[in-house]
N, C-alpha and C. Protein backbone atom coordinates (compact mmCIF):
# COMPACT_ATOMS: atom_id res chain seq x y z
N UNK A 1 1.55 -7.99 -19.19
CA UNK A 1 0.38 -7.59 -18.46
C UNK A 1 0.37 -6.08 -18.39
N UNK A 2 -0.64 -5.19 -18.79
CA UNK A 2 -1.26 -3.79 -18.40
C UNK A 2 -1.72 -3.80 -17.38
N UNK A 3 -1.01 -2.88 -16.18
CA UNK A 3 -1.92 -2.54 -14.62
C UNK A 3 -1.65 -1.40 -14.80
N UNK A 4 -2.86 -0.58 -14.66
CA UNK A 4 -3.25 1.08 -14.48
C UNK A 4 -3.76 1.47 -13.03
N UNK A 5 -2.75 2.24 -12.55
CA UNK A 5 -3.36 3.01 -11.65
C UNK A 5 -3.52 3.81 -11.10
N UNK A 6 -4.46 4.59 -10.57
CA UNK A 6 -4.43 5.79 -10.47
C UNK A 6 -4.78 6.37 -8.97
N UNK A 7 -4.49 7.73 -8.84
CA UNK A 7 -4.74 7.99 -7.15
C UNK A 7 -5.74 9.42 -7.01
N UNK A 8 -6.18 8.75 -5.82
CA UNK A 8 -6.99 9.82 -5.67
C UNK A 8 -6.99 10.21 -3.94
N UNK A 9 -7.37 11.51 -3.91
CA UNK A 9 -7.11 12.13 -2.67
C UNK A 9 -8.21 12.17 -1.75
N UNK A 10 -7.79 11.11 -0.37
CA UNK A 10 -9.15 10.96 0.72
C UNK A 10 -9.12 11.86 1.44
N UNK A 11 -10.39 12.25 2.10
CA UNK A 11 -10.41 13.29 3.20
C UNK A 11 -10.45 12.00 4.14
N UNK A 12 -11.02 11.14 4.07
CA UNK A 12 -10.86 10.05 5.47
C UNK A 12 -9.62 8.94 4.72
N UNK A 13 -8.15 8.93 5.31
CA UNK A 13 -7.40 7.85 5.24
C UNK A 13 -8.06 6.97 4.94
N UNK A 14 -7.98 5.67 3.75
CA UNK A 14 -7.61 4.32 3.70
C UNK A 14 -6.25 3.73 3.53
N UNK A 15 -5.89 2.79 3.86
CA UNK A 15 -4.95 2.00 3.36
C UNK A 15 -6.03 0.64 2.83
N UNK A 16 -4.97 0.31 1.95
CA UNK A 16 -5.35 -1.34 0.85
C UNK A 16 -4.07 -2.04 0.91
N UNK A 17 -4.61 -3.66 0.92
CA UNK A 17 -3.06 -4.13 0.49
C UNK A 17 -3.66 -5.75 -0.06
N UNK A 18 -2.52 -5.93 -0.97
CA UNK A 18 -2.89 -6.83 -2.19
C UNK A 18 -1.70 -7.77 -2.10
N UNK A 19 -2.19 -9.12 -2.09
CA UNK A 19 -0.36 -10.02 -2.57
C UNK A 19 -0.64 -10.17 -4.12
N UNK A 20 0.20 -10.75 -4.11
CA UNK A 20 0.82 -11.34 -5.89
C UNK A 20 -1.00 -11.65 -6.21
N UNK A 21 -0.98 -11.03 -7.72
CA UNK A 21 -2.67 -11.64 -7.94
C UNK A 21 -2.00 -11.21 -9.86
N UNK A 22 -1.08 -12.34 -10.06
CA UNK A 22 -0.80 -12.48 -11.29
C UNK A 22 0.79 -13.43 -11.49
N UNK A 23 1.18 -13.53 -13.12
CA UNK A 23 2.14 -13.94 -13.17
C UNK A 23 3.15 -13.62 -14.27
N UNK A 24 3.66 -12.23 -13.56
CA UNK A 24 4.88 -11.51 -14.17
C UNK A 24 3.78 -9.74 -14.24
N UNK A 25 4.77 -9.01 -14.79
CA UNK A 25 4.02 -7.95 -15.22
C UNK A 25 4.65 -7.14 -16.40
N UNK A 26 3.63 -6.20 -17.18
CA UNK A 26 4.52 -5.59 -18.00
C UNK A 26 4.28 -4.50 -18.14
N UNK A 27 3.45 -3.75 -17.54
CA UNK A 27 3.50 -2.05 -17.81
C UNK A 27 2.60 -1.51 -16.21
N UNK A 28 2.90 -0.46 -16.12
CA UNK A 28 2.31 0.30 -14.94
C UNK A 28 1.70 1.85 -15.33
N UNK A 29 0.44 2.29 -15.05
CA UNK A 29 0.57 3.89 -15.14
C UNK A 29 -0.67 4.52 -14.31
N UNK A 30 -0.03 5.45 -14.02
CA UNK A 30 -0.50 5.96 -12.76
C UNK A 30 -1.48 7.37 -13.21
N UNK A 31 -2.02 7.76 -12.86
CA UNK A 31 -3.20 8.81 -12.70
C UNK A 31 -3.72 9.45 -11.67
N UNK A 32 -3.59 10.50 -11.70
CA UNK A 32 -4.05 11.41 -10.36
C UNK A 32 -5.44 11.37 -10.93
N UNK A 33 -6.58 11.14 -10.15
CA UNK A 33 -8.50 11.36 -10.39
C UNK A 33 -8.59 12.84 -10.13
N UNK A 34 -7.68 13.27 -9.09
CA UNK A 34 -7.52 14.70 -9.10
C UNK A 34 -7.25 15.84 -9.43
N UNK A 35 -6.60 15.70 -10.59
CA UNK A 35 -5.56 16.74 -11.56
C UNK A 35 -6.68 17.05 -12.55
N UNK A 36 -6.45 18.14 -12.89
CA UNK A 36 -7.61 19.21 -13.86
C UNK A 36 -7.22 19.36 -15.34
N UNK A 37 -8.31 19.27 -15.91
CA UNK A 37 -8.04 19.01 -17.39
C UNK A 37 -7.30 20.01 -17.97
N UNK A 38 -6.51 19.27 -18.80
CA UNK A 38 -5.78 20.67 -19.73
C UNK A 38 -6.77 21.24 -20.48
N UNK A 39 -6.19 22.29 -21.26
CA UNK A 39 -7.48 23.37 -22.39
C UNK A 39 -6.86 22.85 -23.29
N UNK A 40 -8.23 22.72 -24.43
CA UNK A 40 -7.90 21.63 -25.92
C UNK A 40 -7.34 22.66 -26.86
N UNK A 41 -6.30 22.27 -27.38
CA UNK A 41 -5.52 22.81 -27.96
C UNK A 41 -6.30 23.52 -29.21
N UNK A 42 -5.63 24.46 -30.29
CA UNK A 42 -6.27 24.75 -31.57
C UNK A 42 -6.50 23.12 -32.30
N UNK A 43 -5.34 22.87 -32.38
CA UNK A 43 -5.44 21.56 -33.58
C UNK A 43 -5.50 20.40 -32.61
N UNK A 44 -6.42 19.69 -32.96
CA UNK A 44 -6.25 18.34 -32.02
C UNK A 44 -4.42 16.96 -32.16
N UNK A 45 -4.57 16.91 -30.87
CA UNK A 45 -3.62 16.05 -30.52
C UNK A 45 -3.64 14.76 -30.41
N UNK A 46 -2.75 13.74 -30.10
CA UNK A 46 -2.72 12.60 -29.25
C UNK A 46 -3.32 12.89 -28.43
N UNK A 47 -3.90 11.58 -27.68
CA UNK A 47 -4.18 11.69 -26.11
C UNK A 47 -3.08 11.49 -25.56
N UNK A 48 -2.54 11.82 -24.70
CA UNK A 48 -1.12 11.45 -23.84
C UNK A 48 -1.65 10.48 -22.87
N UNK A 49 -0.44 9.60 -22.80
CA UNK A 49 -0.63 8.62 -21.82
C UNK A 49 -0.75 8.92 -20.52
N UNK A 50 -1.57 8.40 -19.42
CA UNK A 50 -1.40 9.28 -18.41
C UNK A 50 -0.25 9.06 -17.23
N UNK A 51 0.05 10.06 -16.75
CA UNK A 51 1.39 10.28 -15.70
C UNK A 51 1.30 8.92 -14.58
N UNK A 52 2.56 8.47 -14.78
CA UNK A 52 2.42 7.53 -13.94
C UNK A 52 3.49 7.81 -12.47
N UNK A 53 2.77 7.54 -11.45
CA UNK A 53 2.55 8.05 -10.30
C UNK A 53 3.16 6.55 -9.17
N UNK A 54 4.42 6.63 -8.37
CA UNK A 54 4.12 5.76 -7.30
C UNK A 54 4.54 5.71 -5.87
N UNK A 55 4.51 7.11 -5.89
CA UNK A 55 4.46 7.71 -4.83
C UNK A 55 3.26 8.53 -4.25
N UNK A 56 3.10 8.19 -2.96
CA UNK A 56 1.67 9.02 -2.54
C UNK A 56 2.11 9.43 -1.00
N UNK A 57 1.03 10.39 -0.71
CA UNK A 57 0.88 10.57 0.52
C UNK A 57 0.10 9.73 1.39
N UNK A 58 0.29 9.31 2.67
CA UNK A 58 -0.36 9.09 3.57
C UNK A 58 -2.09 9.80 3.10
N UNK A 59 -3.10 8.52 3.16
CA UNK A 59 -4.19 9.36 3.08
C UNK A 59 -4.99 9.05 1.57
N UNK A 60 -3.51 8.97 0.82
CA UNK A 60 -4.16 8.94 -0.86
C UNK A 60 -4.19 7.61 -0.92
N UNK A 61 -5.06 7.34 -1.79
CA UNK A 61 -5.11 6.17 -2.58
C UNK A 61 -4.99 5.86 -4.40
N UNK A 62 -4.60 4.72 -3.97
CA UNK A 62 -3.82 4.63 -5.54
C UNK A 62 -4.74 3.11 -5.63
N UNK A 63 -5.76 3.53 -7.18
CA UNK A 63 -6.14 2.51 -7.51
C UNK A 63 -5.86 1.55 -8.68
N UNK A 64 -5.81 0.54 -9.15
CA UNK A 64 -4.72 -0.59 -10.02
C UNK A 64 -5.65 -1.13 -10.64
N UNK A 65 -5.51 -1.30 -11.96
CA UNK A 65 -6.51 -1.89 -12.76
C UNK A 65 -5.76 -3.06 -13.47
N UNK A 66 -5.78 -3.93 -13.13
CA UNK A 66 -4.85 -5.25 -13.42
C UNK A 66 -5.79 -5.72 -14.69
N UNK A 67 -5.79 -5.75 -15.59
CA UNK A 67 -6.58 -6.00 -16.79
C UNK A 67 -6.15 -7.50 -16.81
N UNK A 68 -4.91 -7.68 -17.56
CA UNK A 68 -4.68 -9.32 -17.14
C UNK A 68 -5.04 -10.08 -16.76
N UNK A 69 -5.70 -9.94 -15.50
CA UNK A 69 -5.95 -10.44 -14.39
C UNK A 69 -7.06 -10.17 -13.94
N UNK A 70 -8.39 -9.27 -14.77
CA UNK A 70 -9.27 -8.87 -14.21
C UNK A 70 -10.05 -8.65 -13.25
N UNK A 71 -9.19 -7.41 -12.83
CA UNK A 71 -9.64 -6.90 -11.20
C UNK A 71 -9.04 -6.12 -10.93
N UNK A 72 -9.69 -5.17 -10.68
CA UNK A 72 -9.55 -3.45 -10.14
C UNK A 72 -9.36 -3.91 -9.06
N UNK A 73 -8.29 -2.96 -8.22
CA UNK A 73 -8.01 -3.09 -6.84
C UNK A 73 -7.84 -1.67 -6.46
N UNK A 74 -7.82 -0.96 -4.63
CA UNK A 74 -7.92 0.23 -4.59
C UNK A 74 -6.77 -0.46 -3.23
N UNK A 75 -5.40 0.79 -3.38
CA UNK A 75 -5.06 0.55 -1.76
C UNK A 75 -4.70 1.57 -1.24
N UNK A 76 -4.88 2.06 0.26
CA UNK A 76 -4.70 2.99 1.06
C UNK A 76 -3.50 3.00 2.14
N UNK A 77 -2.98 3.40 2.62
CA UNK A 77 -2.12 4.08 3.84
C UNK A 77 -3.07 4.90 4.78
N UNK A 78 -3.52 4.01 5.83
CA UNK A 78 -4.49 5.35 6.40
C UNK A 78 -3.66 5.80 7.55
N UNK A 79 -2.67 5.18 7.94
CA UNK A 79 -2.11 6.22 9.32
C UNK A 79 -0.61 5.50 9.41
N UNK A 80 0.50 5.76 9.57
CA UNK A 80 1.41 5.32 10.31
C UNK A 80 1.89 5.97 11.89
N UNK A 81 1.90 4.61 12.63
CA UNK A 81 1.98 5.14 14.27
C UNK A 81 3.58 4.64 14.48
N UNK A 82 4.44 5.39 15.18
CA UNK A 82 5.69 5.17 15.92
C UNK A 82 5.86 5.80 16.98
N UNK A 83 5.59 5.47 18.29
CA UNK A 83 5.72 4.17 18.85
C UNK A 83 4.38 3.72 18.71
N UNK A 84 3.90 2.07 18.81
CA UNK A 84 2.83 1.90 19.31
C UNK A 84 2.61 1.20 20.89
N UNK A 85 2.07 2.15 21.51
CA UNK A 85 1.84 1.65 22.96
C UNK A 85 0.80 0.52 23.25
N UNK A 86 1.28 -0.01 24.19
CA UNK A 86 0.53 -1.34 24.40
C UNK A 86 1.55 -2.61 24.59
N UNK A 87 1.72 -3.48 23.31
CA UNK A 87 2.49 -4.46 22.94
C UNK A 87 3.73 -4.74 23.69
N UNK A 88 3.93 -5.48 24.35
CA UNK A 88 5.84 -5.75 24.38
C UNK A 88 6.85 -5.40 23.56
N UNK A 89 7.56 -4.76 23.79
CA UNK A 89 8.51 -4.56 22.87
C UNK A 89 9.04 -5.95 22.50
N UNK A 90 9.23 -5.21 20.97
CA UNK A 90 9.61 -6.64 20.43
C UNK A 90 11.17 -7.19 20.78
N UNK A 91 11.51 -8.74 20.94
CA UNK A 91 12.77 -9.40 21.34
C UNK A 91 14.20 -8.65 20.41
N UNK A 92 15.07 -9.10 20.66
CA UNK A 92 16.31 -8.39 19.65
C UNK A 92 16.75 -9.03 18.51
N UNK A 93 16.04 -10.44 18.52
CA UNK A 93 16.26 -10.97 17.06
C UNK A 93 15.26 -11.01 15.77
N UNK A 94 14.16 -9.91 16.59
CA UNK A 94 13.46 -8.93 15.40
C UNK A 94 13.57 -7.72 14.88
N UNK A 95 15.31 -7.44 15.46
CA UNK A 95 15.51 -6.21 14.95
C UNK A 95 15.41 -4.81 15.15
N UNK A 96 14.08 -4.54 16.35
CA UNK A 96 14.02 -3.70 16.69
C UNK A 96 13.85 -3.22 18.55
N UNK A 97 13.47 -2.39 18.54
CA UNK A 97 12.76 -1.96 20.12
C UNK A 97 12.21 -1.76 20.49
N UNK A 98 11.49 -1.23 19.45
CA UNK A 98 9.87 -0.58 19.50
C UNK A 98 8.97 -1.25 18.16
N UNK A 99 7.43 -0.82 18.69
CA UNK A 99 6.47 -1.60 17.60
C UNK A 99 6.22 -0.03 16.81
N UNK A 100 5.91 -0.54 15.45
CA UNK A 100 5.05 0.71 15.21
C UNK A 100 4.32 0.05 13.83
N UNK A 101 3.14 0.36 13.59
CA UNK A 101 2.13 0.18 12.66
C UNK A 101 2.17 0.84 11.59
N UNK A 102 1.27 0.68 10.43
CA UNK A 102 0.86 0.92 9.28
C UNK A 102 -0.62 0.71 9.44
N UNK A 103 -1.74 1.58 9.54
CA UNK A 103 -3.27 1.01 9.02
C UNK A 103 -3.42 1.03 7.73
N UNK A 104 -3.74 -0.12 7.05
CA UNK A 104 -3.96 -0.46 5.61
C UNK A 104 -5.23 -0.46 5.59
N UNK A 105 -5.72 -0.33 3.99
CA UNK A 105 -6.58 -0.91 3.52
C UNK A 105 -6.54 -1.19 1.88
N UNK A 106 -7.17 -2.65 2.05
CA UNK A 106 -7.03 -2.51 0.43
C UNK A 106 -8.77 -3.12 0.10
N UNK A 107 -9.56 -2.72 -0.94
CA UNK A 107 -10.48 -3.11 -1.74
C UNK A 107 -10.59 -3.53 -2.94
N UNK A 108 -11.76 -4.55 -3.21
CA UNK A 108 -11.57 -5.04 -4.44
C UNK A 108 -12.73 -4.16 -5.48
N UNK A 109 -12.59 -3.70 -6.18
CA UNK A 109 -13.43 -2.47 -6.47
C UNK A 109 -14.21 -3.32 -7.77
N UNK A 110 -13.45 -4.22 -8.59
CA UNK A 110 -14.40 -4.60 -9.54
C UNK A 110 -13.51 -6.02 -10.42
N UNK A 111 -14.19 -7.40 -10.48
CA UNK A 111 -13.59 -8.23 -11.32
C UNK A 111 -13.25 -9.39 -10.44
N UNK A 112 -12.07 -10.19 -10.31
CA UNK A 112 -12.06 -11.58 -9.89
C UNK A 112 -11.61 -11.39 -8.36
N UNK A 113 -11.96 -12.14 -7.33
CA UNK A 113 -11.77 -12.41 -6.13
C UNK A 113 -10.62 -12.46 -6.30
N UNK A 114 -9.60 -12.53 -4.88
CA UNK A 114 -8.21 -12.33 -4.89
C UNK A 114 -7.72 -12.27 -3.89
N UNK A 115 -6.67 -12.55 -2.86
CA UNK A 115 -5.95 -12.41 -1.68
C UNK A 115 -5.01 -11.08 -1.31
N UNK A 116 -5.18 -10.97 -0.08
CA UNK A 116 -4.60 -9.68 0.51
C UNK A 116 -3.53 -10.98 1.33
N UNK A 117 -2.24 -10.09 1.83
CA UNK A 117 -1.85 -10.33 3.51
C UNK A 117 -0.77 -9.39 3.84
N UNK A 118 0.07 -9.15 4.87
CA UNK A 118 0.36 -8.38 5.51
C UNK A 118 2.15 -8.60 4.16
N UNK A 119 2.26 -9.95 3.96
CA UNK A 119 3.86 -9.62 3.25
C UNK A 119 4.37 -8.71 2.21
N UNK A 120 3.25 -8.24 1.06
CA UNK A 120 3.85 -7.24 0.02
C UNK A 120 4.01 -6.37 0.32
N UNK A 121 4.21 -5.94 2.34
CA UNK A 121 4.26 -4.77 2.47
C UNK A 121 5.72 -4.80 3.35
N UNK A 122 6.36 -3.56 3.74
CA UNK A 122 7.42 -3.02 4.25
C UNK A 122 7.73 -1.53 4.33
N UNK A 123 8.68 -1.32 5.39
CA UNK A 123 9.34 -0.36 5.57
C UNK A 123 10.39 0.34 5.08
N UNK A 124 10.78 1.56 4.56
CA UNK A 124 12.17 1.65 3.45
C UNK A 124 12.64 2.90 4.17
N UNK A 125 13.90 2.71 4.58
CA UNK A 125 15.01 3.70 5.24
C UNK A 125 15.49 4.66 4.50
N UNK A 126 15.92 5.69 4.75
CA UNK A 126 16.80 6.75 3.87
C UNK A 126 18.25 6.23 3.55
N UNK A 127 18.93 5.52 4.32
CA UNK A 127 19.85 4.66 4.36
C UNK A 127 19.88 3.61 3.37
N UNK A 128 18.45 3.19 3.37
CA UNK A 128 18.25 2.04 1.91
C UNK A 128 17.86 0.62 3.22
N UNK A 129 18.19 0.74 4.38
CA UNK A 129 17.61 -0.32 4.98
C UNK A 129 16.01 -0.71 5.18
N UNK A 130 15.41 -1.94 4.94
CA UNK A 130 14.02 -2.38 4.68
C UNK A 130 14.23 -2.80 5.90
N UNK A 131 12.57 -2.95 6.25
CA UNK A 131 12.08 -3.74 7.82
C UNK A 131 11.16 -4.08 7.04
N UNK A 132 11.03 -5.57 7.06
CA UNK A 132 9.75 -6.71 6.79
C UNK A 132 9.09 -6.71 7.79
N UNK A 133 7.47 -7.14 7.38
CA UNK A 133 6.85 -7.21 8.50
C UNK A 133 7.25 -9.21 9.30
N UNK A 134 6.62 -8.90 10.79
CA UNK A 134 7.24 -9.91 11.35
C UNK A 134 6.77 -11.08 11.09
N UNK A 135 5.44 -11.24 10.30
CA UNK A 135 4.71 -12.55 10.26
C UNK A 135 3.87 -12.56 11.93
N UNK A 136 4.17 -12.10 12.79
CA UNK A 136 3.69 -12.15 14.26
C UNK A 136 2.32 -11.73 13.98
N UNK A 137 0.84 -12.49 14.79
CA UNK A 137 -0.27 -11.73 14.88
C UNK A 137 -1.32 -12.40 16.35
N UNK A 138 -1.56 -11.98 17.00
CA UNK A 138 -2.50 -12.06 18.33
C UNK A 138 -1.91 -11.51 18.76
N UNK A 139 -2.51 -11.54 20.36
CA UNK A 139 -1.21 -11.66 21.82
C UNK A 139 -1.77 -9.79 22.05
N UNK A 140 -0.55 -9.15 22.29
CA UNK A 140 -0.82 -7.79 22.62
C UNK A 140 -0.70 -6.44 21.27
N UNK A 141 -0.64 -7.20 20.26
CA UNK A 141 -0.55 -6.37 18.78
C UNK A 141 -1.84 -5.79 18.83
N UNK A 142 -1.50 -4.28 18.30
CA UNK A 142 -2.60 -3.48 18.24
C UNK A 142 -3.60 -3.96 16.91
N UNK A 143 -5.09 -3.77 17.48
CA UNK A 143 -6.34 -4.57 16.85
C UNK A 143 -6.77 -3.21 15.81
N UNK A 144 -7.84 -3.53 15.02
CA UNK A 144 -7.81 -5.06 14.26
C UNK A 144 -6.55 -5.38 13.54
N UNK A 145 -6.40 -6.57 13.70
CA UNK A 145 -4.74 -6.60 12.56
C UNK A 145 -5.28 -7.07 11.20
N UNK A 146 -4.54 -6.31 10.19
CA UNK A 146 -4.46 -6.97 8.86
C UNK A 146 -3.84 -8.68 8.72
N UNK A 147 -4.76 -9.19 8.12
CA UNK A 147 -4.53 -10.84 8.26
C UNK A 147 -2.93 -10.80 7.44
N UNK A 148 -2.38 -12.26 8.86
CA UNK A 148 -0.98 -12.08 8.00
C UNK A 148 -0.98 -13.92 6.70
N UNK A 149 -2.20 -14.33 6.82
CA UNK A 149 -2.71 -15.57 6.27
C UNK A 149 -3.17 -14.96 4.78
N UNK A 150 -3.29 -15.28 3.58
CA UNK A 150 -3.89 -15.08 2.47
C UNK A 150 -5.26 -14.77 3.01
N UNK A 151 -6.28 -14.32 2.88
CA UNK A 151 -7.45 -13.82 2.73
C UNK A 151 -8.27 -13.48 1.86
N UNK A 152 -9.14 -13.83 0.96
CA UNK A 152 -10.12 -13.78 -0.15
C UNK A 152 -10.97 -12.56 0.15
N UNK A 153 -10.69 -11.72 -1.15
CA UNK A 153 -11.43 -10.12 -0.96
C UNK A 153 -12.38 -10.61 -2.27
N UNK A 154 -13.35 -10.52 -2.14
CA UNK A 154 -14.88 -10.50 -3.09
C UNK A 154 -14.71 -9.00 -3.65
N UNK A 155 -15.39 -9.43 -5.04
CA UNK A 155 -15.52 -7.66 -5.61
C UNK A 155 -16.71 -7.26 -4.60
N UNK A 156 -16.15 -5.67 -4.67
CA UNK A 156 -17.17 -4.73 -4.01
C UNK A 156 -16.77 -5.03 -2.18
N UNK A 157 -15.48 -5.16 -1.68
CA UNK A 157 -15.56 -5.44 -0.37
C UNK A 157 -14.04 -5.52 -0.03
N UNK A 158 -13.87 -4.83 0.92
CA UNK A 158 -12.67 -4.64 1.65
C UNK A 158 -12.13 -5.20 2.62
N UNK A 159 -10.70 -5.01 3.01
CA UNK A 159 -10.04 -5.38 3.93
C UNK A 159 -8.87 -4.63 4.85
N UNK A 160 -9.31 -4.18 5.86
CA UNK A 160 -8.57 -3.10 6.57
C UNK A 160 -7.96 -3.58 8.03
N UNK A 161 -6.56 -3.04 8.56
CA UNK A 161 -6.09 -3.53 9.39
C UNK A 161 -5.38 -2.57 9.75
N UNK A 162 -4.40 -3.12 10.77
CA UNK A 162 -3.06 -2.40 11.11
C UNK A 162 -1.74 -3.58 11.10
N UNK A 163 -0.82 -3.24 10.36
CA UNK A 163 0.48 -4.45 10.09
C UNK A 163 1.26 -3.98 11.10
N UNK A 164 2.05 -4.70 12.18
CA UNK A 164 2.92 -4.37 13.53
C UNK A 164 4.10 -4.65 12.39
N UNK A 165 5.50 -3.85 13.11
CA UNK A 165 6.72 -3.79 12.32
C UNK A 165 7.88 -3.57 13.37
N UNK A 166 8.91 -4.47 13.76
CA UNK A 166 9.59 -4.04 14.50
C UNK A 166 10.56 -2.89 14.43
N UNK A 167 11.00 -1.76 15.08
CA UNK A 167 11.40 -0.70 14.71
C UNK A 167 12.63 -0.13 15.66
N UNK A 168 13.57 0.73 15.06
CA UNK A 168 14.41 1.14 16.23
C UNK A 168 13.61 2.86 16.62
N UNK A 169 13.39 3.35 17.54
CA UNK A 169 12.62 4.29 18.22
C UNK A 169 13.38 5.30 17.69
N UNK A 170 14.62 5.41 17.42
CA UNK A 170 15.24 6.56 17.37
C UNK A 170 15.41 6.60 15.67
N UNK A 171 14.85 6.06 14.66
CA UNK A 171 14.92 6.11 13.97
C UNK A 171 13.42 6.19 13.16
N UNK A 172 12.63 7.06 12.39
CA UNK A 172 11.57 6.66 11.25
C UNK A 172 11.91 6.24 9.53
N UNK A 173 10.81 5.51 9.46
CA UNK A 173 10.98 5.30 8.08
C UNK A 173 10.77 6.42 7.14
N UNK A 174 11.17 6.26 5.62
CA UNK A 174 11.43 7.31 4.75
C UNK A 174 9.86 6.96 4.06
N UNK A 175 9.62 5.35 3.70
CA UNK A 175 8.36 5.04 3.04
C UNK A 175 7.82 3.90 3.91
N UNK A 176 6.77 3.83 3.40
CA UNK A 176 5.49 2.49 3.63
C UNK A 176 5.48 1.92 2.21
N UNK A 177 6.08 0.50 2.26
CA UNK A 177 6.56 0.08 0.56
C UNK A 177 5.16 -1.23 0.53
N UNK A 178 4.21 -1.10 -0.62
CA UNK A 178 3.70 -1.92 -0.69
C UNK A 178 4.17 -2.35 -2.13
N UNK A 179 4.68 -3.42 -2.51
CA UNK A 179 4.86 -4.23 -3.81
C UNK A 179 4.54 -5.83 -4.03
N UNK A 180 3.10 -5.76 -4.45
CA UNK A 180 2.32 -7.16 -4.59
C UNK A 180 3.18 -7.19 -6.45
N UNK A 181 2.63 -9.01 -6.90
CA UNK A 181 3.14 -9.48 -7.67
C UNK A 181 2.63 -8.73 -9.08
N UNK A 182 1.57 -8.03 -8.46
CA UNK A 182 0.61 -7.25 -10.03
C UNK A 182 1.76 -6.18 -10.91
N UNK A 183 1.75 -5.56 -9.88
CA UNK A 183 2.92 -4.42 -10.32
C UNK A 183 4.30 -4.65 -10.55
N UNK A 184 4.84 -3.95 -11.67
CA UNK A 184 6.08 -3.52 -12.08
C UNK A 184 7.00 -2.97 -11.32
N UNK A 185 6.80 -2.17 -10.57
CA UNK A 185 7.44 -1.13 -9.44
C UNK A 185 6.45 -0.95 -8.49
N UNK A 186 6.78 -1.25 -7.07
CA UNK A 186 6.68 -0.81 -5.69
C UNK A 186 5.70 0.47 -5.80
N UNK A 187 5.26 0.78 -4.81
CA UNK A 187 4.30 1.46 -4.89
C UNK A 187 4.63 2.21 -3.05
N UNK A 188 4.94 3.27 -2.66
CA UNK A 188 5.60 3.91 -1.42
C UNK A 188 4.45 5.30 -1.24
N UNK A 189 4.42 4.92 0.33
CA UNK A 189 3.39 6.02 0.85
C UNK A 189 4.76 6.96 2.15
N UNK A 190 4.77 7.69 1.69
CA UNK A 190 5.56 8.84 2.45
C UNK A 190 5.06 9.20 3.98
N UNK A 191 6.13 8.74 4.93
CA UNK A 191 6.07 9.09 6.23
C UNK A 191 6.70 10.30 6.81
N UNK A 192 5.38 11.23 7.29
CA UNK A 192 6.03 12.27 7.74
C UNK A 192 6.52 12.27 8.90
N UNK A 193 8.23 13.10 8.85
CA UNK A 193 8.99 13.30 10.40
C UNK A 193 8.14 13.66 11.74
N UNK A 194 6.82 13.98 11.77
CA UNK A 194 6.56 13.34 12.90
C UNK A 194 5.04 13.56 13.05
């Protein structure tokens, strides 16, 4: 399978998020929409393949062109919150003490209907320790939540939330790891120290 994707830089945050919407994969490549053309050489060249990219900032979006599978997908990181106030802290056999969020979004930009939910996503430590999300959704979790149920995204139409994550307070994450079944490699939105 060929998935292309490329990122581009929001002035308004989205997050996107996508589960498995294939079966296996075989290539990935990434594209900044933002990066400025080179000057054409004397003698013409190859086209070069373009830079593949899977790391982003908070804010950017990285869009996936699952050819295979026909359907463009777009996903965002629009905010990560630590602490989030409100909620109960979560019990001790979820690991943490505190709640803290991710606002996602993911869109289906063009091609076959397809499911989002809160699991291809996670937390990644400098340490190398992951925090899954809890599967937990009502009650006192900060609204709207990203569905943690499969959910059917229509082309041309989105799906935006916030995923709760149990957390230790004295500690932040290094990334926001989204890795649905389309892609080859994980795909990490960078959390800044504060």
């Amino acid at each position: 399978m060929r998935t292309r994707i490329t990122v581009a830089a929001v002035g308004t945050a989205f997050l996107l998020a996508l589960t498995g919407c294939g079966n296996g994969t075989e290539g990935v490549s990434v594209t900044k929409s933002d990066a400025k053309p080179e000057l054409t050489p004397a003698a013409p060249s190859p086209t070069p393949e373009p830079e593949t990219q899977t790391t982003f900032d908070i804010g950017e979006t990285a869009d996936i062109d699952d050819e295979p599978n026909n359907v463009s997908f777009s996903a965002t990181v629009i905010a990560y919150t630590q602490p989030v106030k409100g909620p109960q802290a979560p019990t001790e056999d979820l690991g943490g003490d505190a709640w803290a969020t991710a606002e996602i979004k993911v869109c289906n930009v063009k091609g076959e209907t397809f499911t989002v939910s809160q699991f291809p996503w996670s937390l990644a430590y400098e340490d190398g320790t992951r925090v899954e999300v809890s599967g937990l959704n009502g009650g006192d979790l900060p609204k709207p939540e990203f569905p943690t149920n499969d959910v059917s995204v229509k082309p041309d139409r989105c799906v935006r939330g916030k995923i709760p994550f149990p957390v230790q307070s004295d500690t932040r994450p290094q990334y926001i790891v989204y890795a649905p079944d389309a892609l080859d490699e994980p795909l990490e939105w960078t959390v800044p120290a504060q």
